[in-house]
Each structure stands twice: as structure tokens, then as C-alpha cells.
C-alpha atoms as a PDB file:
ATOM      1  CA  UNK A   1       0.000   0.000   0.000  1.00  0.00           C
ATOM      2  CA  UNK A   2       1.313   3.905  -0.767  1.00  0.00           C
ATOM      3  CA  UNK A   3       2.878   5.375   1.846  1.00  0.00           C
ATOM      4  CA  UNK A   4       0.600   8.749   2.715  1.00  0.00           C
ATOM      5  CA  UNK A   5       4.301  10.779   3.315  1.00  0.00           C
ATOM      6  CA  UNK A   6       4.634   9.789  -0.519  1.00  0.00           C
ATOM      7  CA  UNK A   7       1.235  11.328  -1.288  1.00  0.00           C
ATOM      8  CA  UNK A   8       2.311  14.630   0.201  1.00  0.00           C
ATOM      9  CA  UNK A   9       5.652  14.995  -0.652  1.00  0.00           C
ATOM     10  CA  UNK A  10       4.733  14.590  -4.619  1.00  0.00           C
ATOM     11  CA  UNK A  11       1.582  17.260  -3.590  1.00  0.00           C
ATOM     12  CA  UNK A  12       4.571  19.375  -1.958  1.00  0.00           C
ATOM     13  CA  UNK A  13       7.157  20.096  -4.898  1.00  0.00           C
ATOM     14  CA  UNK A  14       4.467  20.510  -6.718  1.00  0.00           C
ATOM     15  CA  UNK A  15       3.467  23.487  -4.530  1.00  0.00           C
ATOM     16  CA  UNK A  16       7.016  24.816  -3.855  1.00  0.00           C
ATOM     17  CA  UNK A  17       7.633  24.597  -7.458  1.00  0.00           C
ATOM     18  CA  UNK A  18       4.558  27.003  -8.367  1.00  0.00           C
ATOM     19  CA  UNK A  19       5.267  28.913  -5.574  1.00  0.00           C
ATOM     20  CA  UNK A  20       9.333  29.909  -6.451  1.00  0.00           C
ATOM     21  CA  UNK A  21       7.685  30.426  -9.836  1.00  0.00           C
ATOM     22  CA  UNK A  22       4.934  32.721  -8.535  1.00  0.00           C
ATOM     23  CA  UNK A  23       7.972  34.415  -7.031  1.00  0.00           C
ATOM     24  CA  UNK A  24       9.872  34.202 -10.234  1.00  0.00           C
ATOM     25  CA  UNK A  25       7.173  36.058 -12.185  1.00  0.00           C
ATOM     26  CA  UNK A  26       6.721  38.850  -9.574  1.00  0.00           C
ATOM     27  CA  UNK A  27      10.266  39.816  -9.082  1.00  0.00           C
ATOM     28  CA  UNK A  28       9.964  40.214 -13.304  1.00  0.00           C
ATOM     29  CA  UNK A  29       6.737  42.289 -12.725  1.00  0.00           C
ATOM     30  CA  UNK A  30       8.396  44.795  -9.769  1.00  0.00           C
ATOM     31  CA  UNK A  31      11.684  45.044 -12.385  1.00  0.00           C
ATOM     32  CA  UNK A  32       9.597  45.476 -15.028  1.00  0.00           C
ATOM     33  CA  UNK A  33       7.186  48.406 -13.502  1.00  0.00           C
ATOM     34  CA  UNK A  34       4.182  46.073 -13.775  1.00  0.00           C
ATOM     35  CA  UNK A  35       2.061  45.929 -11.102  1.00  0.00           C
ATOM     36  CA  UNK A  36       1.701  42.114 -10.126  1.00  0.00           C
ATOM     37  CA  UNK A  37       0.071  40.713  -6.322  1.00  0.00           C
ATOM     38  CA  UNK A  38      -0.651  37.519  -5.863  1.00  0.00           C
ATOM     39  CA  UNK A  39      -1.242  35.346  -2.454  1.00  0.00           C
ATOM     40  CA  UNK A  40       0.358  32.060  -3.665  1.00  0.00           C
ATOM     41  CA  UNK A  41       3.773  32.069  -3.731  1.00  0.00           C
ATOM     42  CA  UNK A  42       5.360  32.140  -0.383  1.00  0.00           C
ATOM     43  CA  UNK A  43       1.778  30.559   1.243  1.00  0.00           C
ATOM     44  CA  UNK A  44       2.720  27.736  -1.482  1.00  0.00           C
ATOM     45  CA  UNK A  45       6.557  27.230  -0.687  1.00  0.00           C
ATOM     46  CA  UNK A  46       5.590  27.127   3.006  1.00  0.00           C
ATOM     47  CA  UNK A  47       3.028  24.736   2.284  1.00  0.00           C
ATOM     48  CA  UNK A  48       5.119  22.342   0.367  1.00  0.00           C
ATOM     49  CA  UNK A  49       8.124  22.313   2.909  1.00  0.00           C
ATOM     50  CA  UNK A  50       5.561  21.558   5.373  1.00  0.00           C
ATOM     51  CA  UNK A  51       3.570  18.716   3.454  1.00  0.00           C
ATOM     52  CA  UNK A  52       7.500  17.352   2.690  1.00  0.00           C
ATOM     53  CA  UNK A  53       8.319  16.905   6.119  1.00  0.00           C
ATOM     54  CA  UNK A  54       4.764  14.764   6.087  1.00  0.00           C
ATOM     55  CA  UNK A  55       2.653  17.232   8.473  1.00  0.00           C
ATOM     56  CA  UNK A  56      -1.081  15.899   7.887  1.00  0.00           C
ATOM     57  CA  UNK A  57      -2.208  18.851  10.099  1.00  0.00           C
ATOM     58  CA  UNK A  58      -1.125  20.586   7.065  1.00  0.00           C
ATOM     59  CA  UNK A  59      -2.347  17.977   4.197  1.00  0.00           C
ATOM     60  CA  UNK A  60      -5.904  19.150   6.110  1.00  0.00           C
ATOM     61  CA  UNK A  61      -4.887  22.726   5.979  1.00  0.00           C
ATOM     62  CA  UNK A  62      -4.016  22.538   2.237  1.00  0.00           C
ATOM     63  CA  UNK A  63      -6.677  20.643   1.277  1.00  0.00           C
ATOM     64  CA  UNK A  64      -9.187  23.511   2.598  1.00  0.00           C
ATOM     65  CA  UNK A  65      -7.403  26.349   1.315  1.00  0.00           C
ATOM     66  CA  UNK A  66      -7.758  24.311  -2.483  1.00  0.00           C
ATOM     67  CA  UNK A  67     -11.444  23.560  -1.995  1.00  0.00           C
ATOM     68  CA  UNK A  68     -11.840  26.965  -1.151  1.00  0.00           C
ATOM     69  CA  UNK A  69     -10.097  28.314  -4.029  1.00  0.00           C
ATOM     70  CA  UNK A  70     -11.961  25.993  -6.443  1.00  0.00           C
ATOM     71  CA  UNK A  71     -15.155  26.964  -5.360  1.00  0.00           C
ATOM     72  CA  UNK A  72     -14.001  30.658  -5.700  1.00  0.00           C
ATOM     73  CA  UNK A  73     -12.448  30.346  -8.849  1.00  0.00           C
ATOM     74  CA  UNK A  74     -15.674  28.459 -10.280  1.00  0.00           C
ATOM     75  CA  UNK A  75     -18.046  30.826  -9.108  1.00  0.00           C
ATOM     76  CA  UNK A  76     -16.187  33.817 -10.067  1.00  0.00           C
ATOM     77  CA  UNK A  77     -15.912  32.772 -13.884  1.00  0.00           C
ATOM     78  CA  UNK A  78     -20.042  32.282 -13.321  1.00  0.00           C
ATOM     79  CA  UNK A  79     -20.880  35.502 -11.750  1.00  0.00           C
ATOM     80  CA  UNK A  80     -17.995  37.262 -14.134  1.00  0.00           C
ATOM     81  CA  UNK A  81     -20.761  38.372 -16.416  1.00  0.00           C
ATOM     82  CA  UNK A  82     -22.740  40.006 -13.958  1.00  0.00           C
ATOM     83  CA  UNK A  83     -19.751  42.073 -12.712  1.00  0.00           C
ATOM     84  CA  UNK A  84     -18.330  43.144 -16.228  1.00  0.00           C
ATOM     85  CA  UNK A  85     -20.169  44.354 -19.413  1.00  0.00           C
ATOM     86  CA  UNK A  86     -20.384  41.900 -21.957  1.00  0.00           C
ATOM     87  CA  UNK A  87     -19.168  44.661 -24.524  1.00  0.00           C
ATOM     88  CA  UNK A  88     -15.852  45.356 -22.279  1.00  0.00           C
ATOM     89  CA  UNK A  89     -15.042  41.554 -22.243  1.00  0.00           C
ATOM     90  CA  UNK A  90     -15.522  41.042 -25.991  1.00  0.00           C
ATOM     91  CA  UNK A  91     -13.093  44.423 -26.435  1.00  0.00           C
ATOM     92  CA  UNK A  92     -10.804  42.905 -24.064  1.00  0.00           C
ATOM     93  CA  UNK A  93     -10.763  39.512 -26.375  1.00  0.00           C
ATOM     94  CA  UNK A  94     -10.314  41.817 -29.464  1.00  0.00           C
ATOM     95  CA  UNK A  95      -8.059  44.327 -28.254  1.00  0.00           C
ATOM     96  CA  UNK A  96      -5.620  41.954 -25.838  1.00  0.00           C
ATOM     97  CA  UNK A  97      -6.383  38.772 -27.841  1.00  0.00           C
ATOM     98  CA  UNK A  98      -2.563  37.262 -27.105  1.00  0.00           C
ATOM     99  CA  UNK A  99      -3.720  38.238 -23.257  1.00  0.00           C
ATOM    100  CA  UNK A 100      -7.357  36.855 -23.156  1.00  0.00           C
ATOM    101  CA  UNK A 101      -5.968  33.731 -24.899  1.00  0.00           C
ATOM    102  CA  UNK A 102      -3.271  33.379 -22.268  1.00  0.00           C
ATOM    103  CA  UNK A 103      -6.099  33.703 -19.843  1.00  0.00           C
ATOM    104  CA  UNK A 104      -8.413  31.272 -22.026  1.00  0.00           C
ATOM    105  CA  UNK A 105      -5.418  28.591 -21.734  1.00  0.00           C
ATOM    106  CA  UNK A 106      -4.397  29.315 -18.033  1.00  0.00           C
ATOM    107  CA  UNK A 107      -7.116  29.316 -16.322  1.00  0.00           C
ATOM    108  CA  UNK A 108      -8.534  25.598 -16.769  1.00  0.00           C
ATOM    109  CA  UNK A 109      -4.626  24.658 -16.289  1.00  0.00           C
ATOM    110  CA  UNK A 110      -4.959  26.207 -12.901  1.00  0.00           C
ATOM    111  CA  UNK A 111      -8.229  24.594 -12.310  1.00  0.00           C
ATOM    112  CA  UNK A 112      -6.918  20.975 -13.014  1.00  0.00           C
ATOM    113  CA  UNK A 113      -3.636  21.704 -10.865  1.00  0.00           C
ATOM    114  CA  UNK A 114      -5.965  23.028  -7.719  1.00  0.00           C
ATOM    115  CA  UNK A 115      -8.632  19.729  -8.018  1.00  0.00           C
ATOM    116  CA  UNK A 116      -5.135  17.446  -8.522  1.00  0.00           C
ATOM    117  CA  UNK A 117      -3.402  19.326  -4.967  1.00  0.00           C
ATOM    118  CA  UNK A 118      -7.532  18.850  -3.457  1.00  0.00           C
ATOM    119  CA  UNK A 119      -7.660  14.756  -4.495  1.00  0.00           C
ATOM    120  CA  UNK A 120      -4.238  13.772  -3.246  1.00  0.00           C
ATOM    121  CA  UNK A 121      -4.314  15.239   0.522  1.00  0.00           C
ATOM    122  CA  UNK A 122      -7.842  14.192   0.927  1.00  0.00           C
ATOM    123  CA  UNK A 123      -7.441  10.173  -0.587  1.00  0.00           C
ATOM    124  CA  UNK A 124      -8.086   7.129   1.183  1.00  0.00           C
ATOM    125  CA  UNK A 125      -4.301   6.948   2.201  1.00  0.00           C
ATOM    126  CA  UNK A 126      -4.354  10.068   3.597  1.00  0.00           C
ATOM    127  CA  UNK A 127      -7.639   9.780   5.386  1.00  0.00           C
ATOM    128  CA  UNK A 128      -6.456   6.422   7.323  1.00  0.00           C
ATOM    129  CA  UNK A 129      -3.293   8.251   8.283  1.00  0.00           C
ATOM    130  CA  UNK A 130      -5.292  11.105   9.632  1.00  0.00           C
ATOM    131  CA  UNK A 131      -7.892   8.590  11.711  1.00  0.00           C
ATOM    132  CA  UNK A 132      -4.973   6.360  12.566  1.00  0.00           C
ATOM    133  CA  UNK A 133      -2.965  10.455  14.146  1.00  0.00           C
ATOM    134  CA  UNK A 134      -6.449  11.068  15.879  1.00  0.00           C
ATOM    135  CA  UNK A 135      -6.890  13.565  13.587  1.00  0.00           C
ATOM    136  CA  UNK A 136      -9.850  16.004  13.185  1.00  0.00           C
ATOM    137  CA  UNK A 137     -10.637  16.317  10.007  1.00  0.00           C
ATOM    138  CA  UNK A 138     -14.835  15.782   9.935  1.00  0.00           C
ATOM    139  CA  UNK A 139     -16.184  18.787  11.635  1.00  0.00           C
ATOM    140  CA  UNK A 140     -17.056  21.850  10.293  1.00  0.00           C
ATOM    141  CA  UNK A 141     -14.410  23.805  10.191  1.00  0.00           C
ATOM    142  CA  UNK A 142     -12.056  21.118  10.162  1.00  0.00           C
ATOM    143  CA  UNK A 143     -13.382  19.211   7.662  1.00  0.00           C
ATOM    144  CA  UNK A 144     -11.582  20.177   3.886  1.00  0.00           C
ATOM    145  CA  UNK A 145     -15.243  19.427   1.899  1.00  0.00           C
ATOM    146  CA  UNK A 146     -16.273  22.816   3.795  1.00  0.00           C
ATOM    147  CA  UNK A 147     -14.159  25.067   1.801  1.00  0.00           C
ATOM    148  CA  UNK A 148     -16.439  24.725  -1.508  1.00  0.00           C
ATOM    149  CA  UNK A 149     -19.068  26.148   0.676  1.00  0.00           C
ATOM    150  CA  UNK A 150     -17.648  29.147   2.446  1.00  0.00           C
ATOM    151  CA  UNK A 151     -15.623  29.750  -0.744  1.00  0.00           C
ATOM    152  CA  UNK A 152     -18.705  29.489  -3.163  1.00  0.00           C
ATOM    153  CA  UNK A 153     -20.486  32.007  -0.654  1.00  0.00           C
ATOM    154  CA  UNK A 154     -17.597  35.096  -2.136  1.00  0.00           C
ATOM    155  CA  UNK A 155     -18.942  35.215  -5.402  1.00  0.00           C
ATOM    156  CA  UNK A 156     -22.416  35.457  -3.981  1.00  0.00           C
ATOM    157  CA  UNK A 157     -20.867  38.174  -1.568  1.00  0.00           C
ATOM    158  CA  UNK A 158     -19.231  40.157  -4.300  1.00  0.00           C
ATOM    159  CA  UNK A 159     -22.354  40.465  -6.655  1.00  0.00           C
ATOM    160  CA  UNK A 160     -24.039  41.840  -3.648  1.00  0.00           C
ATOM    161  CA  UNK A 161     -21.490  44.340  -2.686  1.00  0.00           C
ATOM    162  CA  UNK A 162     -20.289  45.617  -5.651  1.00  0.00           C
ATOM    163  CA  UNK A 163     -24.153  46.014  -6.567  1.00  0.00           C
ATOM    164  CA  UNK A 164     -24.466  48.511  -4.062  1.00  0.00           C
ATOM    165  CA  UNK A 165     -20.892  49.964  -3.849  1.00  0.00           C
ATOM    166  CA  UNK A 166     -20.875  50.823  -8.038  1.00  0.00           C
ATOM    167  CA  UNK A 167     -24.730  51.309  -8.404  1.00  0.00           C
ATOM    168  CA  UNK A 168     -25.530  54.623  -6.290  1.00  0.00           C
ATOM    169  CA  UNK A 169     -25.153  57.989  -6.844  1.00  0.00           C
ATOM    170  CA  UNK A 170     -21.070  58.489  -6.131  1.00  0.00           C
ATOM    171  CA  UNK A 171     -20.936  55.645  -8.580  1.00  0.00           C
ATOM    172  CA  UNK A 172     -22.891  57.893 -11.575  1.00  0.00           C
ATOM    173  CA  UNK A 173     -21.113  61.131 -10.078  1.00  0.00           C
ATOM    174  CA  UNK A 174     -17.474  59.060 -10.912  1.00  0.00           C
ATOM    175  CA  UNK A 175     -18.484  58.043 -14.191  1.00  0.00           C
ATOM    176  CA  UNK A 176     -19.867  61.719 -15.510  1.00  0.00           C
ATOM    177  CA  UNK A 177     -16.601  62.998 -14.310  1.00  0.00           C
ATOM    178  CA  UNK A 178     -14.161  60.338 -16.268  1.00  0.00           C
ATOM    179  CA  UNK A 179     -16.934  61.023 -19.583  1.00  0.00           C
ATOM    180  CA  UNK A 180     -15.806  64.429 -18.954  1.00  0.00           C
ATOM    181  CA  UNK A 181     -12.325  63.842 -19.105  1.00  0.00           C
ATOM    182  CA  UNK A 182     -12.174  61.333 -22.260  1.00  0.00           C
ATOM    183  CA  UNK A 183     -14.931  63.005 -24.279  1.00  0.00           C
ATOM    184  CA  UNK A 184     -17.481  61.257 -25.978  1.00  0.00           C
ATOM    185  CA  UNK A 185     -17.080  57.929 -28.055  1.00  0.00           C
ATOM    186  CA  UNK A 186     -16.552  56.009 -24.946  1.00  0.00           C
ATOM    187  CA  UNK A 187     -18.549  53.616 -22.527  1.00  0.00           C
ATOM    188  CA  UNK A 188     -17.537  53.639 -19.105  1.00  0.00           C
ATOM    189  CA  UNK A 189     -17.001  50.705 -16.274  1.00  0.00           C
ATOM    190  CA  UNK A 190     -16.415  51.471 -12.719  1.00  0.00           C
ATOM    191  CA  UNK A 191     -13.745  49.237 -11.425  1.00  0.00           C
ATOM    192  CA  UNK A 192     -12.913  50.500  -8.075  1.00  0.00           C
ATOM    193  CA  UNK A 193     -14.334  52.757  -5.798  1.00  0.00           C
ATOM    194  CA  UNK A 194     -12.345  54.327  -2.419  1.00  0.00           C
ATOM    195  CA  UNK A 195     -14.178  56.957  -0.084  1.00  0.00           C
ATOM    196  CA  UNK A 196     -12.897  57.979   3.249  1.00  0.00           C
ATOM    197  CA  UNK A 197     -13.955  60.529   5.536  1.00  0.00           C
ATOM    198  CA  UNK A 198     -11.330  63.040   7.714  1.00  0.00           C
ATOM    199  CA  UNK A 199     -11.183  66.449   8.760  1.00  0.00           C
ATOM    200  CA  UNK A 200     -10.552  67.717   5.528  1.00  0.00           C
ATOM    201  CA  UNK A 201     -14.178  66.328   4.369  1.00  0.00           C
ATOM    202  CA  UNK A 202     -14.734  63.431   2.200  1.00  0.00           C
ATOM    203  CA  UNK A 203     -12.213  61.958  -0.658  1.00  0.00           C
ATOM    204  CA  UNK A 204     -13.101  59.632  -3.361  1.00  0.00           C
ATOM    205  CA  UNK A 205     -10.511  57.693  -5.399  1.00  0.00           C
ATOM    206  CA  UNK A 206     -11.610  55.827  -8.555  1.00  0.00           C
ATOM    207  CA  UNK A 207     -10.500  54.079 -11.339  1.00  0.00           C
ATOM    208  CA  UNK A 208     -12.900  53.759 -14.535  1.00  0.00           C
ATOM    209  CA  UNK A 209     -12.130  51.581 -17.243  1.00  0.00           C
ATOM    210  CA  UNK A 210     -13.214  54.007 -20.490  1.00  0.00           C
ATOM    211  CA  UNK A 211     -13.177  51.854 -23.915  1.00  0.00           C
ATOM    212  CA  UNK A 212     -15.227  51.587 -27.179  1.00  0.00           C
ATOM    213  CA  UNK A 213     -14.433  49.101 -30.276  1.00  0.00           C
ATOM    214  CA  UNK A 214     -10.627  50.800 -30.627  1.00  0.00           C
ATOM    215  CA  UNK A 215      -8.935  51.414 -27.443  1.00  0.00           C
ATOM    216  CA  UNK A 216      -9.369  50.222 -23.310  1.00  0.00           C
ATOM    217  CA  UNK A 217      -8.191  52.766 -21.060  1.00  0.00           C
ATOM    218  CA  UNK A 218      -7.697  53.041 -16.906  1.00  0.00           C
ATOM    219  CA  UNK A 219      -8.430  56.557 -15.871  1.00  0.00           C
ATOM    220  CA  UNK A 220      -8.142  57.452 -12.336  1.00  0.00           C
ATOM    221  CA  UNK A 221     -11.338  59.961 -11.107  1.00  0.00           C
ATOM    222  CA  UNK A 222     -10.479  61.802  -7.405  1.00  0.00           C
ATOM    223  CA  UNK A 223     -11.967  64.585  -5.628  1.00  0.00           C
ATOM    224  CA  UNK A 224     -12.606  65.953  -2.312  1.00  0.00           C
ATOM    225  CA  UNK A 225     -15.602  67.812  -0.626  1.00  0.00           C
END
């Protein structure tokens, strides 16, 4: 029968060696002056080192945090349509189309790589060396199946937020201020919104994606009052 330290040693250089190239890719991104965040990289080296040494504490750990991120990931790409117009997506294709392919291509890569990390820490090998450590790894919290469930709950969250953050009246106030700034010919998408309050009065910090059929644009919007 497979040794379970087997099972999470191949799961581990797998992580550490997407995490040192997560790393890779961001050093190239800060040298490059491209803005680049991501919350893999070191979270993945650690992770590895720690499923090498054969911590199951951390198989159950891992195996969460990757149920969590499928769910995320799933529902995102499903809700993605509500949170973007269709028109700015299909610009995006045409404009960026080496980009959106890369995208196209990487994403369902990703996918298979996160359900592969998910299946190994959480087989049958795994399981009996959990039960035979006393480990807790059925509860609620404890138990790695949860993760699709708090992590399918985000995209529901973000739909809802984002509804009411970019649909109110600072929202329409941001976007009549970038159509004032680019001129007409362009459609405008709100993709961030910042207000805070101080002694000075209130400040608001956008960005607004303007684009039409020849040209996608990031404009930042501020004021104070």
C-alpha cells in the first residue's frame, strides 16, 4: 500500500515549485514596472516544505485552502458576467487577444492543478493516516469538503457588494466625471471605488475603465468635498 508521506511529498514540490515560480514572475513584474500581487507564492513554498516533512495537520490545511479556491475560482468565472459588461469583455478579447488567450489557456490549467493538490491530501491513504494520528478532520471547520461552501459564498458576496458599492449615486457622479475627461465615443465601467472621511471632508478615489471598439483605457477619477 502507498505510503501517505509519498502522497504529500509529490503534492509538496508541486506546490514549492509554483510557488518559487509565482515568485519568479513577480520579481519580473516589480523590475519590469508592472504591477503584479498575488497570495500564492510564499503561502505555497511554506506549504510544500511543510507537506514534505509529512505534516497531515497541514495535508488538512491545504486541502481547505484548495477547496476553497476551487469553489471561488468556479463561481467567479459564473458571476464574471454580472460584474463586467459583456461589450468590455468582448473588447478585451479583441483588443488583448494574445492576453485573453493566455487567460483562455491558463485558467482551466490552474483549475486541473488546484482539483489534482484537493484529491491527493484528501485520498483514502491520507484519510487512514489522519484517523490512525487522531486527527480532526470531519467537523465543520475542520473538515476540507467545507471550503467549496464558504468559498462558493464570495462570489455570492461580491455580486451583492459591488451592486451597491458601483450602483448609487457616487458611482454615476465618478463616471460623468471620467466622460468628462475622455470626451465622448466612450462607454464607461467602474472598477474601483475608495471613499474615506477626515477632517478635511470626504475623498473619493476611482478608477474607470473608459473603452469603445478601438482602445481600453484606466483613468483614475479623485476629488474631495
Amino acid at each position: 500500500m502507498k505510503d501517505y508521506r509519498t502522497v504529500l511529498r509529490k503534492v509538496g514540490w508541486v506546490l514549492i515549485a509554483g510557488g518559487l515560480i509565482d515568485i519568479g514572475f513577480m520579481i519580473y513584474c516589480i523590475a519590469s514596472g508592472m504591477s503584479y500581487s498575488s497570495s500564492f507564492n510564499i503561502f505555497s513554498v511554506v506549504a510544500g516544505v511543510f507537506l514534505l516533512r509529512g505534516s497531515l495537520k497541514a495535508a488538512r490545511i491545504i486541502s481547505w485552502f484548495m477547496a476553497f479556491f476551487i469553489a471561488g475560482f468556479t463561481g467567479a468565472l459564473i458571476v464574471m458576467p454580472f460584474l463586467f459588461p459583456f461589450d468590455l469583455l468582448v473588447a478585451y478579447i479583441r483588443l488583448a487577444t494574445a492576453s485573453a488567450v493566455a487567460g483562455i489557456v491558463f485558467v482551466p490549467v490552474l483549475m486541473a492543478v488546484l482539483v489534482w493538490i484537493y484529491r491527493n491530501p484528501t485520498s483514502a491513504v491520507v484519510r487512514e493516516a489522519m484517523d490512525e494520528d487522531q486527527l480532526d478532520y470531519t467537523s465543520f471547520w475542520r473538515s476540507p469538503a467545507r471550503g467549496f461552501w464558504i468559498g462558493g459564498c464570495i462570489p455570492l458576496f461580491l455580486i451583492v457588494f459591488l451592486g451597491l458599492l458601483m450602483g448609487g449615486a457616487t458611482a454615476d457622479q465618478v463616471k460623468q466625471k471620467a466622460a468628462a475627461q475622455m470626451g465622448v465615443g466612450y462607454k464607461f465601467h467602474l472598477k474601483s471605488l475608495n471613499m474615506s472621511s477626515g477632517t478635511g471632508g470626504k475623498h473619493v478615489h476611482a478608477v474607470v475603465t473608459a473603452y469603445n471598439t478601438d482602445a481600453i483605457k484606466d483613468i483614475v477619477v479623485e476629488w474631495s468635498e
